[in-house]
C-alpha atoms as a PDB file:
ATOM      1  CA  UNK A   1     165.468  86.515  62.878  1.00  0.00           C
ATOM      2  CA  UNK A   2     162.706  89.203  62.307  1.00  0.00           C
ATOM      3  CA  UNK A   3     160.171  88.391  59.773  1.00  0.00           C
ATOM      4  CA  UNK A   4     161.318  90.218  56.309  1.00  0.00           C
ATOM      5  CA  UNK A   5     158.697  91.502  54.070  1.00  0.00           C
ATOM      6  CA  UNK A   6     159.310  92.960  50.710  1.00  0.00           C
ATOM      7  CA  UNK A   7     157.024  94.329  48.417  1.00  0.00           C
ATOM      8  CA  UNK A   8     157.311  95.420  44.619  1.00  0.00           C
ATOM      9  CA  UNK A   9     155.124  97.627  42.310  1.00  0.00           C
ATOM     10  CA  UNK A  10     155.167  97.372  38.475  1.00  0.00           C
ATOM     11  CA  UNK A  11     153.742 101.151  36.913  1.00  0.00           C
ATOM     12  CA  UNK A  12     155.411  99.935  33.989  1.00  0.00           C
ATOM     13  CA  UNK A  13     156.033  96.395  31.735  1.00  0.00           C
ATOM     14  CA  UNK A  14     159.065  95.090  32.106  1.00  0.00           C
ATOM     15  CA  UNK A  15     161.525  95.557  29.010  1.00  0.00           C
ATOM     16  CA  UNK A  16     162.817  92.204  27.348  1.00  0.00           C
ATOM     17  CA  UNK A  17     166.673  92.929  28.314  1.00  0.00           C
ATOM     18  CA  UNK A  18     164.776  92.500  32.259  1.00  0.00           C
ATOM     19  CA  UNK A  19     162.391  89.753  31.519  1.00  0.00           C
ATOM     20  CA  UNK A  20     165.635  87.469  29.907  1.00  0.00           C
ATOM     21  CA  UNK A  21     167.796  88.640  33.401  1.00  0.00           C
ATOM     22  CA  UNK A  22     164.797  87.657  35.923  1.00  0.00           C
ATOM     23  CA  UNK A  23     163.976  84.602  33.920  1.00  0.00           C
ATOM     24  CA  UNK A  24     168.116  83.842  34.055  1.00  0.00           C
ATOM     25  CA  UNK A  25     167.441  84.093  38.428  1.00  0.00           C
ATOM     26  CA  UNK A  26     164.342  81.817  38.506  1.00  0.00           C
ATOM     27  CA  UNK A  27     165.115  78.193  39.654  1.00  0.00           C
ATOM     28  CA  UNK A  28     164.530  76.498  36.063  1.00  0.00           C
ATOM     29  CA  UNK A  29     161.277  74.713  37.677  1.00  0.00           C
ATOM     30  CA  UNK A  30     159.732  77.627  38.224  1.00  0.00           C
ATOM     31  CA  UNK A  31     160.766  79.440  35.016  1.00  0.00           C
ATOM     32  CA  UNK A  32     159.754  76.246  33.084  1.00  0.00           C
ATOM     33  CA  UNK A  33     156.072  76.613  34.595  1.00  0.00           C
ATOM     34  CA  UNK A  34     156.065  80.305  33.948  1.00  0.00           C
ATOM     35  CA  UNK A  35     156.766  79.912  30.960  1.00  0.00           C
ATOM     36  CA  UNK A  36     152.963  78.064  30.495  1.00  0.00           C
ATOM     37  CA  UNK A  37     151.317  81.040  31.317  1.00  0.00           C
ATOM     38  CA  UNK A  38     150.293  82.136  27.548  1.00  0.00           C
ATOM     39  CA  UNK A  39     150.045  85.944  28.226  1.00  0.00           C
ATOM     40  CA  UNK A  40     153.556  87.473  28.984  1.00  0.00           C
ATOM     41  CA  UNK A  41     152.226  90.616  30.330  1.00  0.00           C
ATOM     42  CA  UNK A  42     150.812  88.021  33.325  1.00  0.00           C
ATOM     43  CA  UNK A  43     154.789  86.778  34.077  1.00  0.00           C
ATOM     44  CA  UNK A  44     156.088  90.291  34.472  1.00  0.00           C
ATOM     45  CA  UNK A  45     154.936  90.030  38.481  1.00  0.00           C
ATOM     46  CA  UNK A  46     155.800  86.308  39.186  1.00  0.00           C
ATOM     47  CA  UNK A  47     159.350  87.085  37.376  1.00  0.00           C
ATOM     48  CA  UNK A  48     159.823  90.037  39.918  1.00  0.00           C
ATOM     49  CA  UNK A  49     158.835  88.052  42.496  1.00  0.00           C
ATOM     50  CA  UNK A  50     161.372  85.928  42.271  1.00  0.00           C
ATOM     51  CA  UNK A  51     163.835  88.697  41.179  1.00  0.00           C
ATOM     52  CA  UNK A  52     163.262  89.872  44.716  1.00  0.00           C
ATOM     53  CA  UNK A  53     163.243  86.554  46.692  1.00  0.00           C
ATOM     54  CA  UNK A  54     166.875  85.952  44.652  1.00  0.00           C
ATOM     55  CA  UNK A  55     168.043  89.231  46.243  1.00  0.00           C
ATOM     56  CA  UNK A  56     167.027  88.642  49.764  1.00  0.00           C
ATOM     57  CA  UNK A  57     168.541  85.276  50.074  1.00  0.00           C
ATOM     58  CA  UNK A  58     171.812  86.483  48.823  1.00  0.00           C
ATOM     59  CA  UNK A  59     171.860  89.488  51.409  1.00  0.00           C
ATOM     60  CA  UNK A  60     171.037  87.672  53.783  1.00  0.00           C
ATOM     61  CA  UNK A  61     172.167  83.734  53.275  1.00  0.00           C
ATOM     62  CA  UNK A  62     175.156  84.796  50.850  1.00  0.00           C
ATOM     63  CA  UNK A  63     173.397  82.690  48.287  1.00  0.00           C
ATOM     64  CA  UNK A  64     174.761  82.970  44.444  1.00  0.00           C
ATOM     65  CA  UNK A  65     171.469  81.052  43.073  1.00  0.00           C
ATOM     66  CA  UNK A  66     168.286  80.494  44.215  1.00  0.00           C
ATOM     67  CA  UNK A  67     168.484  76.582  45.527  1.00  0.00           C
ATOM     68  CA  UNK A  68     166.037  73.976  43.526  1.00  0.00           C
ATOM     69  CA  UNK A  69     162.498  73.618  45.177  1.00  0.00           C
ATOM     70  CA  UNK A  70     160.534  70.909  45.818  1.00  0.00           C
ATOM     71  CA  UNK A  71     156.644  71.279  46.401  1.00  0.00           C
ATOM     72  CA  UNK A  72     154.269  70.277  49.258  1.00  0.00           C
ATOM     73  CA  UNK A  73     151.649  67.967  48.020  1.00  0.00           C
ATOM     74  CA  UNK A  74     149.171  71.284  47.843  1.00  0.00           C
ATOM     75  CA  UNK A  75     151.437  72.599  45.579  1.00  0.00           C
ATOM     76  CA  UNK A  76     153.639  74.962  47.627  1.00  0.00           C
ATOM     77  CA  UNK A  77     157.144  75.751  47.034  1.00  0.00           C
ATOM     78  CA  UNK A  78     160.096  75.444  49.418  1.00  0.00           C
ATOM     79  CA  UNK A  79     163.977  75.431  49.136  1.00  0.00           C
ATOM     80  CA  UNK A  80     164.436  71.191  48.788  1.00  0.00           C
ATOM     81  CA  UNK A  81     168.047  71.241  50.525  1.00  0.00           C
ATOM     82  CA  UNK A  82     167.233  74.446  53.189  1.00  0.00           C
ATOM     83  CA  UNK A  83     164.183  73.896  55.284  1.00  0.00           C
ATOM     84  CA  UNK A  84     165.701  76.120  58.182  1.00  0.00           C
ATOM     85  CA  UNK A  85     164.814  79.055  54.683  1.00  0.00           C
ATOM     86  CA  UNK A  86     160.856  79.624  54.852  1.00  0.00           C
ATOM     87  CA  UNK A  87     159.888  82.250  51.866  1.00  0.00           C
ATOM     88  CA  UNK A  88     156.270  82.481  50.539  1.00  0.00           C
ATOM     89  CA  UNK A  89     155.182  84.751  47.781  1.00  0.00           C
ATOM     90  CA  UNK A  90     152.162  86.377  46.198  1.00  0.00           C
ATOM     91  CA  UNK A  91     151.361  88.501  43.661  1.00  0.00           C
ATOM     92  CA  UNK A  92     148.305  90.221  41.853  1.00  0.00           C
ATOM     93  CA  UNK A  93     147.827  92.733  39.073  1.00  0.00           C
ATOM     94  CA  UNK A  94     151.220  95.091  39.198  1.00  0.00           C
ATOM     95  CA  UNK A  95     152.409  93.867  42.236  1.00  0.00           C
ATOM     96  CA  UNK A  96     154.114  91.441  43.905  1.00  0.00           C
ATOM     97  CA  UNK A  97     154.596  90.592  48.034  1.00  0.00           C
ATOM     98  CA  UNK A  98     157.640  88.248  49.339  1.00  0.00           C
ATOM     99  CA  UNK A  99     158.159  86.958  53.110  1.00  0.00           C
ATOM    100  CA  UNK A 100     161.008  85.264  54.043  1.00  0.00           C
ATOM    101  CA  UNK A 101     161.620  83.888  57.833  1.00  0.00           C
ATOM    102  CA  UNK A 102     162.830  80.449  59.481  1.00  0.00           C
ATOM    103  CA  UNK A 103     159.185  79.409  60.344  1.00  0.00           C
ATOM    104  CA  UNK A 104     156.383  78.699  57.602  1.00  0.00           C
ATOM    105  CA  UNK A 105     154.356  81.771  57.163  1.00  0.00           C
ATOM    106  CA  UNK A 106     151.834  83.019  53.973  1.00  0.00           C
ATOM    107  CA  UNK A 107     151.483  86.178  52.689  1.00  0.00           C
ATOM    108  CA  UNK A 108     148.626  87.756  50.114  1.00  0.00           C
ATOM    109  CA  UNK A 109     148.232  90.839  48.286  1.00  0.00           C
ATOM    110  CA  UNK A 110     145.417  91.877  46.326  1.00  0.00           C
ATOM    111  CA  UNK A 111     144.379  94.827  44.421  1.00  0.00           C
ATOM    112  CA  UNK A 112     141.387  96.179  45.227  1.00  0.00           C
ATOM    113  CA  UNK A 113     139.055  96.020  42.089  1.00  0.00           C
ATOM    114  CA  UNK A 114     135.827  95.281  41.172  1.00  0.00           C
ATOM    115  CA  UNK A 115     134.154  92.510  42.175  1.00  0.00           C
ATOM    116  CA  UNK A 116     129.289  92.126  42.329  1.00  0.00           C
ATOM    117  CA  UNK A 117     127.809  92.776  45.681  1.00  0.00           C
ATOM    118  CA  UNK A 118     126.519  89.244  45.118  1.00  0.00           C
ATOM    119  CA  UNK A 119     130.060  87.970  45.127  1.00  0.00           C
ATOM    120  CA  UNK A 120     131.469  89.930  48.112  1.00  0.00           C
ATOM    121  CA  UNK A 121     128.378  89.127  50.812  1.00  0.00           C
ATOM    122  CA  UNK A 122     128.337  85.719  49.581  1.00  0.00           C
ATOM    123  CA  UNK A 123     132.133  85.172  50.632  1.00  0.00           C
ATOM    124  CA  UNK A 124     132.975  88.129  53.234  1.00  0.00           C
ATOM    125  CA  UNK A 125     129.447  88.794  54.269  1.00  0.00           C
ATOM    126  CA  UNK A 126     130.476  92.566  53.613  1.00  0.00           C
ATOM    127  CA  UNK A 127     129.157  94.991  50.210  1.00  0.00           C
ATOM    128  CA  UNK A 128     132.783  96.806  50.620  1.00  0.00           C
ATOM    129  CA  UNK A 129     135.124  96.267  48.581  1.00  0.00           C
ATOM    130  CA  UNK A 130     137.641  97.093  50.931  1.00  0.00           C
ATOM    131  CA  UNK A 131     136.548  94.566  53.291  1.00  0.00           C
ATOM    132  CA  UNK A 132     136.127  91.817  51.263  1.00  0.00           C
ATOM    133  CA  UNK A 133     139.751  92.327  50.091  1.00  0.00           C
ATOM    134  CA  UNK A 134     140.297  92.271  53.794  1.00  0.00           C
ATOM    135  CA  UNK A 135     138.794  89.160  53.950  1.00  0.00           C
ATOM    136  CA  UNK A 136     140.368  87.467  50.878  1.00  0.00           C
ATOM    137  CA  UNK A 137     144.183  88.053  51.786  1.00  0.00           C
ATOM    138  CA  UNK A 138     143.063  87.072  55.583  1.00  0.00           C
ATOM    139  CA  UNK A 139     141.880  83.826  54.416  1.00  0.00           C
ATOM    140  CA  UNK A 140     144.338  83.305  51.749  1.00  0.00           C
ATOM    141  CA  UNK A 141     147.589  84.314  53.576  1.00  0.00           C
ATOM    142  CA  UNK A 142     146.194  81.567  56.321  1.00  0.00           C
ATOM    143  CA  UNK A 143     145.603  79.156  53.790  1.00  0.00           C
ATOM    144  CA  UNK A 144     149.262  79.681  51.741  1.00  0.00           C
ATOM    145  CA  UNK A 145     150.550  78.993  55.596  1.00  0.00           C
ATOM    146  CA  UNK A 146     149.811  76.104  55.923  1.00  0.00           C
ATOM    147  CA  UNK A 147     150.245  75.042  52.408  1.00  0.00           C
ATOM    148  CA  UNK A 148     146.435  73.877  51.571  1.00  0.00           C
ATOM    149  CA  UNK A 149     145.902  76.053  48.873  1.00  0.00           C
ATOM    150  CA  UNK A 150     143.017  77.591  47.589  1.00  0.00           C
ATOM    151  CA  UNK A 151     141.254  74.558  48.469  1.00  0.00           C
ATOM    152  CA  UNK A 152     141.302  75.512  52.146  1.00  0.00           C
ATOM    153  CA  UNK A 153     139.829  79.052  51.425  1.00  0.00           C
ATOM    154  CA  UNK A 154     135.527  78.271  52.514  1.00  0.00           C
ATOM    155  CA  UNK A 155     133.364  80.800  52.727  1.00  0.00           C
ATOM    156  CA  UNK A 156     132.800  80.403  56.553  1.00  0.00           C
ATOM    157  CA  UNK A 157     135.886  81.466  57.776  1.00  0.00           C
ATOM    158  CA  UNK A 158     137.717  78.834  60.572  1.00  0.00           C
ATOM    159  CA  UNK A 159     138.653  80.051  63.892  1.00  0.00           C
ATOM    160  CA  UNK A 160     141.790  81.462  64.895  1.00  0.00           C
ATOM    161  CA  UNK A 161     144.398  78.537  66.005  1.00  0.00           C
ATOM    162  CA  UNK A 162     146.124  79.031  69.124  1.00  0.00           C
ATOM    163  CA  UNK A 163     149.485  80.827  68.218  1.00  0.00           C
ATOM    164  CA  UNK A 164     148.171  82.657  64.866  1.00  0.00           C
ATOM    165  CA  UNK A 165     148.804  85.636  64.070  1.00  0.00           C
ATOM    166  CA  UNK A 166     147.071  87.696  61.047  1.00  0.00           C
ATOM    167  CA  UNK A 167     148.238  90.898  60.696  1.00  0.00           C
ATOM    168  CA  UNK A 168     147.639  93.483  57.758  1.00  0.00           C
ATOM    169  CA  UNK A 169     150.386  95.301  55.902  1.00  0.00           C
ATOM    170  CA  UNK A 170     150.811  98.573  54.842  1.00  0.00           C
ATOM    171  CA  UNK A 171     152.107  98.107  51.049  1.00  0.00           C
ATOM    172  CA  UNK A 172     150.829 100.435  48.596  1.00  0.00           C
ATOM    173  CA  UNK A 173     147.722 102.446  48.030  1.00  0.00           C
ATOM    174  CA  UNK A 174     144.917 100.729  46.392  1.00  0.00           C
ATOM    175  CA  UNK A 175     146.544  96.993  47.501  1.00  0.00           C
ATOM    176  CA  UNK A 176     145.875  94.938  50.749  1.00  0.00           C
ATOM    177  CA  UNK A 177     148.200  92.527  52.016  1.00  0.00           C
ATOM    178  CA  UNK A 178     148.274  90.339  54.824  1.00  0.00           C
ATOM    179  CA  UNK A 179     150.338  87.887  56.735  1.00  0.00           C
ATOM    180  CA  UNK A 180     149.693  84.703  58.709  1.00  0.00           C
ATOM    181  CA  UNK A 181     152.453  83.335  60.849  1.00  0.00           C
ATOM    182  CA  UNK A 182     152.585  81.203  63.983  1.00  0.00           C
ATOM    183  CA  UNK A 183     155.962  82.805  65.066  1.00  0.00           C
ATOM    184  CA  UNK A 184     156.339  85.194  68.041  1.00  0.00           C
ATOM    185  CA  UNK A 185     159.429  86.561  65.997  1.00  0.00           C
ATOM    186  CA  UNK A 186     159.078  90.505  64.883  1.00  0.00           C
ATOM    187  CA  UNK A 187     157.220  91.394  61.766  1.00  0.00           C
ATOM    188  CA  UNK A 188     159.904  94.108  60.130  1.00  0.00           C
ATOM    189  CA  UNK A 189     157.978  96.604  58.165  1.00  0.00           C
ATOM    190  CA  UNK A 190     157.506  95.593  54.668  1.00  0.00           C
ATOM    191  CA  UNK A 191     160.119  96.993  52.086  1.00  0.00           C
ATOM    192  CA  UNK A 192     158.679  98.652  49.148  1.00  0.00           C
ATOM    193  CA  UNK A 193     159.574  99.281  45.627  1.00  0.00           C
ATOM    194  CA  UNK A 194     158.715 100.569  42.363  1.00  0.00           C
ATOM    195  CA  UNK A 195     159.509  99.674  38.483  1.00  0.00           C
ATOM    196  CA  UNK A 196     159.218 103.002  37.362  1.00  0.00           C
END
């Protein structure tokens, strides 16, 4: 199975009647911890997320719910009764970026924003912006692969292991996005789409 990659782009809030459907898709342990996150406006891309992840898996698994999850001890969510399913997700202001394959993998997406030339040498080594984004979904997308969390994300970068692959993904403009897999499977180009 190729590696599927989907991404979705928010230029608007979602309405209630959408929030109510997504949060209806969202396997109640996930909705129940969403629902902790104080500002609503900051569950419009998690709830998308997850909108998207519930239409994959029925396309391609035939699935009528998204399964219940259990979580690695980092914190990482899988499908308790399908391991042979691997799905990781991300998201960041407006947008959201979902991978789904039979193998582990991690996936980041960032938009690029501000951030102090102190910050970005001190982590990236680098005063661009663009780089240091670079950098962060690099080292997070590794990181969310392996499950360790932000934990795992140092400022002096770890070597490649043998059978990585990193590669960066064209998504939308302003964004970077990355994925880290240890698959020789084909990366399919990453779906896009927009809440208008």
């Amino acid at each position: 199975m190729d590696i599927q990659l989907f991404a979705v782009k928010l230029d608007r809030p979602l309405t209630d009647e959408e929030t109510e459907t997504f949060l209806r898709i969202m396997p109640p342990e996930r909705r129940e911890r969403l629902m902790r996150v104080p500002k609503e406006e900051l569950r419009h891309e998690p709830l998308c997320a997850y909108a998207v992840l519930y239409m994959v898996t029925r396309t391609i698994y035939g699935w009528k719910k998204l399964p219940p999850m259990h979580y690695s001890k980092y914190g990482k969510p899988e499908f308790a009764d399908h391991p042979e399913v691997q799905f990781n997700i991300s998201h960041t202001r407006r947008a959201a970026l979902i991978g789904v394959h039979d193998e582990p993998l991690g996936v980041d997406i960032e938009k690029i924003r501000p951030v102090s030339e102190r910050t970005m040498e001190r982590i990236a080594g680098t005063t661009s912006r663009q780089e240091f984004f670079e950098s962060w979904v690099r080292r997070e997308s590794r990181s969310k692969w392996n499950g360790a969390g932000l934990g795992s994300i140092r400022e002096d970068e770890s070597p490649a292991m043998r059978g990585e692959r990193i590669v960066y993904l064209d998504t939308f403009p302003e964004y970077v996005a990355c994925i880290c897999t240890h698959s020789d499977a084909r990366i399919a180009d990453v779906r896009t789409f927009t809440i208008k």
